[in-house]
N, C-alpha and C. Protein backbone atom coordinates (compact mmCIF):
# COMPACT_ATOMS: atom_id res chain seq x y z
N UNK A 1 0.84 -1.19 0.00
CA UNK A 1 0.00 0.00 0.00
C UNK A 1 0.88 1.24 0.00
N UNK A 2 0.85 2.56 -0.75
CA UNK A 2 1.41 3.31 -1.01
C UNK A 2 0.46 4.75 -0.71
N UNK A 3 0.50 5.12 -0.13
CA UNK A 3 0.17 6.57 0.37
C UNK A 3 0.07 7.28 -0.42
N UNK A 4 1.09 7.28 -0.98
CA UNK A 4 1.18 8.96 -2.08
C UNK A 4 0.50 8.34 -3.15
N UNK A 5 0.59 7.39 -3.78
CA UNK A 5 -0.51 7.30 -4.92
C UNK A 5 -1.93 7.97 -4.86
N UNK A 6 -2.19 7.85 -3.46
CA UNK A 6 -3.40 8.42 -3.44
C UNK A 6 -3.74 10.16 -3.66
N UNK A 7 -2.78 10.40 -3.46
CA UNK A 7 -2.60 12.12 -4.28
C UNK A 7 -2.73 12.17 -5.28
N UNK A 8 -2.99 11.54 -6.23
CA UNK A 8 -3.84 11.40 -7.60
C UNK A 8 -5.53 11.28 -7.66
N UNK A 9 -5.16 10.60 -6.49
CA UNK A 9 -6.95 10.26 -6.82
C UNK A 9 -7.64 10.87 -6.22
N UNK A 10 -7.87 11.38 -4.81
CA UNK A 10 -8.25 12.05 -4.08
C UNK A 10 -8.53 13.34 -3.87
N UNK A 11 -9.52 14.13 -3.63
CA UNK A 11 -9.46 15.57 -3.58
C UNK A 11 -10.86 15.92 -2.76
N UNK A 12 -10.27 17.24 -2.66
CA UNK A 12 -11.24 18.00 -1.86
C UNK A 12 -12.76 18.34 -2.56
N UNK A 13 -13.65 18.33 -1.55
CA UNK A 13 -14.90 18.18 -2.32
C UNK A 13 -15.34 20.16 -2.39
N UNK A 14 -15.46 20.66 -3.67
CA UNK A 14 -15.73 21.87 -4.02
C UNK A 14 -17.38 22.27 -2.89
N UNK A 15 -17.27 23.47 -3.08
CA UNK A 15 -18.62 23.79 -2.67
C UNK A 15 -19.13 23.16 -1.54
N UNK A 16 -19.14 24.02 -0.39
CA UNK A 16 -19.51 23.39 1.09
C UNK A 16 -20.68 23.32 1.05
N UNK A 17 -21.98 23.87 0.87
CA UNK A 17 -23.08 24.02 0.87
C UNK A 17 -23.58 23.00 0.22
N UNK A 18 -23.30 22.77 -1.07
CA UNK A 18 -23.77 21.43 -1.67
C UNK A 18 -23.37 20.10 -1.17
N UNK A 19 -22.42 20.13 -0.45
CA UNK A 19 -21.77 18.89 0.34
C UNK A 19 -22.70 18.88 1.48
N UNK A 20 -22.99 20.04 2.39
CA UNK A 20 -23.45 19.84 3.33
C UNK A 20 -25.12 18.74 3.05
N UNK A 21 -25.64 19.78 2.09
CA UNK A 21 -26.84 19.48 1.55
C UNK A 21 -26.79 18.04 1.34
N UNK A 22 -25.62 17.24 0.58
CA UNK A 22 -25.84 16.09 0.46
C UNK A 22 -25.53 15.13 1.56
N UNK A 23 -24.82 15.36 2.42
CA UNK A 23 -24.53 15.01 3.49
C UNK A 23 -25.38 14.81 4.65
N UNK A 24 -26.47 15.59 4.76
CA UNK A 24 -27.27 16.13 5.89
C UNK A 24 -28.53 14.69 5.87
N UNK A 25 -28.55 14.62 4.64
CA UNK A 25 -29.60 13.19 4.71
C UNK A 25 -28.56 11.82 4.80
N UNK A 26 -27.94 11.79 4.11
CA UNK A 26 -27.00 10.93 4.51
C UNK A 26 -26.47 10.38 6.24
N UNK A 27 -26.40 11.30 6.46
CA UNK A 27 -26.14 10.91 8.16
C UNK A 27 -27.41 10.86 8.55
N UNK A 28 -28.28 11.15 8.44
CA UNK A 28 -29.74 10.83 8.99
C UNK A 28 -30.13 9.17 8.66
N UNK A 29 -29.95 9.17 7.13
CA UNK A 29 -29.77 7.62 7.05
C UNK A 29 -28.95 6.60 7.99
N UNK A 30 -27.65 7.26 7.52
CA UNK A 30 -26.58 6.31 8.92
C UNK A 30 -27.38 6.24 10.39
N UNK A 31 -27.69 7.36 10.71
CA UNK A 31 -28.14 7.06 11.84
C UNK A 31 -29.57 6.39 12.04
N UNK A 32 -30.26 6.36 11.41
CA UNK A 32 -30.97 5.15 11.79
C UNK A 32 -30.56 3.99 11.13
N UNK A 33 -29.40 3.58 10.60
CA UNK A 33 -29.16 2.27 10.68
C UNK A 33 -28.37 2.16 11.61
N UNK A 34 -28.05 2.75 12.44
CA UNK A 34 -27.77 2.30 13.79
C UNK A 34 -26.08 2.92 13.68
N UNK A 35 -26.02 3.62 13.07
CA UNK A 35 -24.20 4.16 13.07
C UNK A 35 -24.09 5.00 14.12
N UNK A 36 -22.61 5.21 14.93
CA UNK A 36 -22.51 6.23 15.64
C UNK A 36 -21.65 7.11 14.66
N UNK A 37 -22.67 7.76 13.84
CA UNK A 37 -21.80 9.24 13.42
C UNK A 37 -21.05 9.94 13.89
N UNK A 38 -21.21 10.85 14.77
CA UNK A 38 -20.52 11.76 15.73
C UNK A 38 -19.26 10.87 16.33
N UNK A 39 -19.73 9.77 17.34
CA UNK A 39 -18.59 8.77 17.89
C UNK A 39 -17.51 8.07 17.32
N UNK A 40 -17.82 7.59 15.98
CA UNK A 40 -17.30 6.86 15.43
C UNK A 40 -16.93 7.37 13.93
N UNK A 41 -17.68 8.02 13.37
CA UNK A 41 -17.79 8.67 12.01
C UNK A 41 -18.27 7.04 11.41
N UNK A 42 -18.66 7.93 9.85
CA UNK A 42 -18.77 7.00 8.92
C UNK A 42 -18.32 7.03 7.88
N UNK A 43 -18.07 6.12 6.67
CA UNK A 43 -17.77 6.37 5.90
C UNK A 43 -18.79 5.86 4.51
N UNK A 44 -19.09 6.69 3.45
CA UNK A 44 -19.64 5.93 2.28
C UNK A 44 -18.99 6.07 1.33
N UNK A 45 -19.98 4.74 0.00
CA UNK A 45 -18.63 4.64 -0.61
C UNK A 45 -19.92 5.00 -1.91
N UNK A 46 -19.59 6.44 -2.63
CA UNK A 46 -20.53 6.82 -3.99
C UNK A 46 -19.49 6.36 -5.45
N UNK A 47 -20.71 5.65 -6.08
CA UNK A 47 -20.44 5.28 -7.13
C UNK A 47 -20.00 6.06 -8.10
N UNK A 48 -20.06 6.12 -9.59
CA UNK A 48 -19.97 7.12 -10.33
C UNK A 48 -20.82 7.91 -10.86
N UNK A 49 -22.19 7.12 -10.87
CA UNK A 49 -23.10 8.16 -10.63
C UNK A 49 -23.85 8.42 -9.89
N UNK A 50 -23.59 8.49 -8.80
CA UNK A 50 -24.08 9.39 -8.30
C UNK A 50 -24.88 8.47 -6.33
N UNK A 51 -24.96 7.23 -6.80
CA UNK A 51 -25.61 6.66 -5.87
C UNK A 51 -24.46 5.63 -4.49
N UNK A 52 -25.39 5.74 -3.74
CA UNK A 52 -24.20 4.72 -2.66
C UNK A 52 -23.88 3.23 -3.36
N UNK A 53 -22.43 3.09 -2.78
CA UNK A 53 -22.37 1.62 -2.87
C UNK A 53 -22.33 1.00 -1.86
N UNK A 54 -22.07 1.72 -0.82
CA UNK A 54 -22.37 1.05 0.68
C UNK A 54 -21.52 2.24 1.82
N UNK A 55 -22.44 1.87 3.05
CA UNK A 55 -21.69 2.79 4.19
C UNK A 55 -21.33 1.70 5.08
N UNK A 56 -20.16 2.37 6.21
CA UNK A 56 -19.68 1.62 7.17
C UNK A 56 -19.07 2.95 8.14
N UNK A 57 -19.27 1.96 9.32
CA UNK A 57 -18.86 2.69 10.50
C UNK A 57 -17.48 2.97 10.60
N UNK A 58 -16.70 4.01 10.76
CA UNK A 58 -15.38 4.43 10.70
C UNK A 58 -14.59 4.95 9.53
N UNK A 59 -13.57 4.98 9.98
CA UNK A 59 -12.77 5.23 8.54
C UNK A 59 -12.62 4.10 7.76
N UNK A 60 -12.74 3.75 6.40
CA UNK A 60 -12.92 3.10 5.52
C UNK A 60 -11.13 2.38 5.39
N UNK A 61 -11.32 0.51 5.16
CA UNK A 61 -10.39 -0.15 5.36
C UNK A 61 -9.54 0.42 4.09
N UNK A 62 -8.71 1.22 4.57
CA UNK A 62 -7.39 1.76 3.36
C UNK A 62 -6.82 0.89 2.52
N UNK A 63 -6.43 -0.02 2.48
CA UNK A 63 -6.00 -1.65 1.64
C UNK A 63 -6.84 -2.05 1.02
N UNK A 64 -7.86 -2.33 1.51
CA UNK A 64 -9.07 -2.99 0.58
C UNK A 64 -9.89 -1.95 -0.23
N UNK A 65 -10.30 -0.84 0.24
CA UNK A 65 -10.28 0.16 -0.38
C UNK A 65 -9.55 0.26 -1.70
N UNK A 66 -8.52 0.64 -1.42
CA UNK A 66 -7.89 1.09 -2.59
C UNK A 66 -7.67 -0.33 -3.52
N UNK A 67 -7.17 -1.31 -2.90
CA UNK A 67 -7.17 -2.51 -3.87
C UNK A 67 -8.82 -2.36 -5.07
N UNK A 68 -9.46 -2.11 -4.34
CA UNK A 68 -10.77 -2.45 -4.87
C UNK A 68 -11.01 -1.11 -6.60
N UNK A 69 -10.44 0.19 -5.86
CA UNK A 69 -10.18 1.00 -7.01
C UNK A 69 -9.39 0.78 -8.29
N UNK A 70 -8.24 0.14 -8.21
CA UNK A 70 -7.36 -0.56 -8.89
C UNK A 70 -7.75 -1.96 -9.60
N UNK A 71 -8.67 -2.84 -9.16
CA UNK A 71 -9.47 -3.26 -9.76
C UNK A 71 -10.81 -2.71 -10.76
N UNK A 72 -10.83 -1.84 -10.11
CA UNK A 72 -12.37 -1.29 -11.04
C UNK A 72 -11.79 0.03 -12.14
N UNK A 73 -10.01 0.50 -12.02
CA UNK A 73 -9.75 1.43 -13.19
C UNK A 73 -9.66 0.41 -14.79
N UNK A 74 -10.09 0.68 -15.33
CA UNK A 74 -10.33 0.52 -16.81
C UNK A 74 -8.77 0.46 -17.58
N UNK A 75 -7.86 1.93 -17.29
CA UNK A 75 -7.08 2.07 -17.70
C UNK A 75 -6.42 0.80 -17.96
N UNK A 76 -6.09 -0.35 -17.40
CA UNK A 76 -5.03 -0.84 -17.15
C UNK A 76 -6.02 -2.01 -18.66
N UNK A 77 -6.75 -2.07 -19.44
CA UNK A 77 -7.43 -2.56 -20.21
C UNK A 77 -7.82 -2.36 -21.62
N UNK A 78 -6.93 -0.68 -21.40
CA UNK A 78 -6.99 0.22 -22.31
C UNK A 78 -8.63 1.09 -22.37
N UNK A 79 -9.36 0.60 -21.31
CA UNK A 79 -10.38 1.71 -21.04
C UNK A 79 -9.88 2.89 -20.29
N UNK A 80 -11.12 4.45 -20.27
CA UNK A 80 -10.47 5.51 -19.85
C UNK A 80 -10.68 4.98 -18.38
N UNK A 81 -9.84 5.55 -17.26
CA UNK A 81 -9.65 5.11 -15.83
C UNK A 81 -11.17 6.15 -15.47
């Protein structure tokens, strides 16, 4: 696992207001599935367009995570990543 690779992929999400907005139901969801937001945080994981692929309690497993991105880039197939 390599750290800095992820400075490619990663970035800051523009526009607070629209984050908040999308966010604000989102943790309402988490929390009634029983997440401790606040305590624990959560993490979700949005597809490409636009919808969840799943949430989990905490910070999201960094290894499997990213393995899982590297599986799903195209590039390496000659599709665009």
């Amino acid at each position: 696992f390599d750290i800095d690779r992820a400075n490619n992929i990663v970035s800051f999400p523009l526009g607070n207001a629209a984050w908040a907005e999308y966010l604000e139901s989102e943790i309402e969801t988490a929390k009634k599935q029983g997440f401790d937001v606040v305590g624990k945080g959560f993490t979700i994981v949005v597809k490409k367009n636009g919808r969840i692929l799943r949430r989990a309690t905490g910070q999201p497993q960094w290894g499997g995570f990213i393995e899982t991105m590297e599986v799903m880039d195209g590039s390496k197939f000659g599709m665009p990543g």
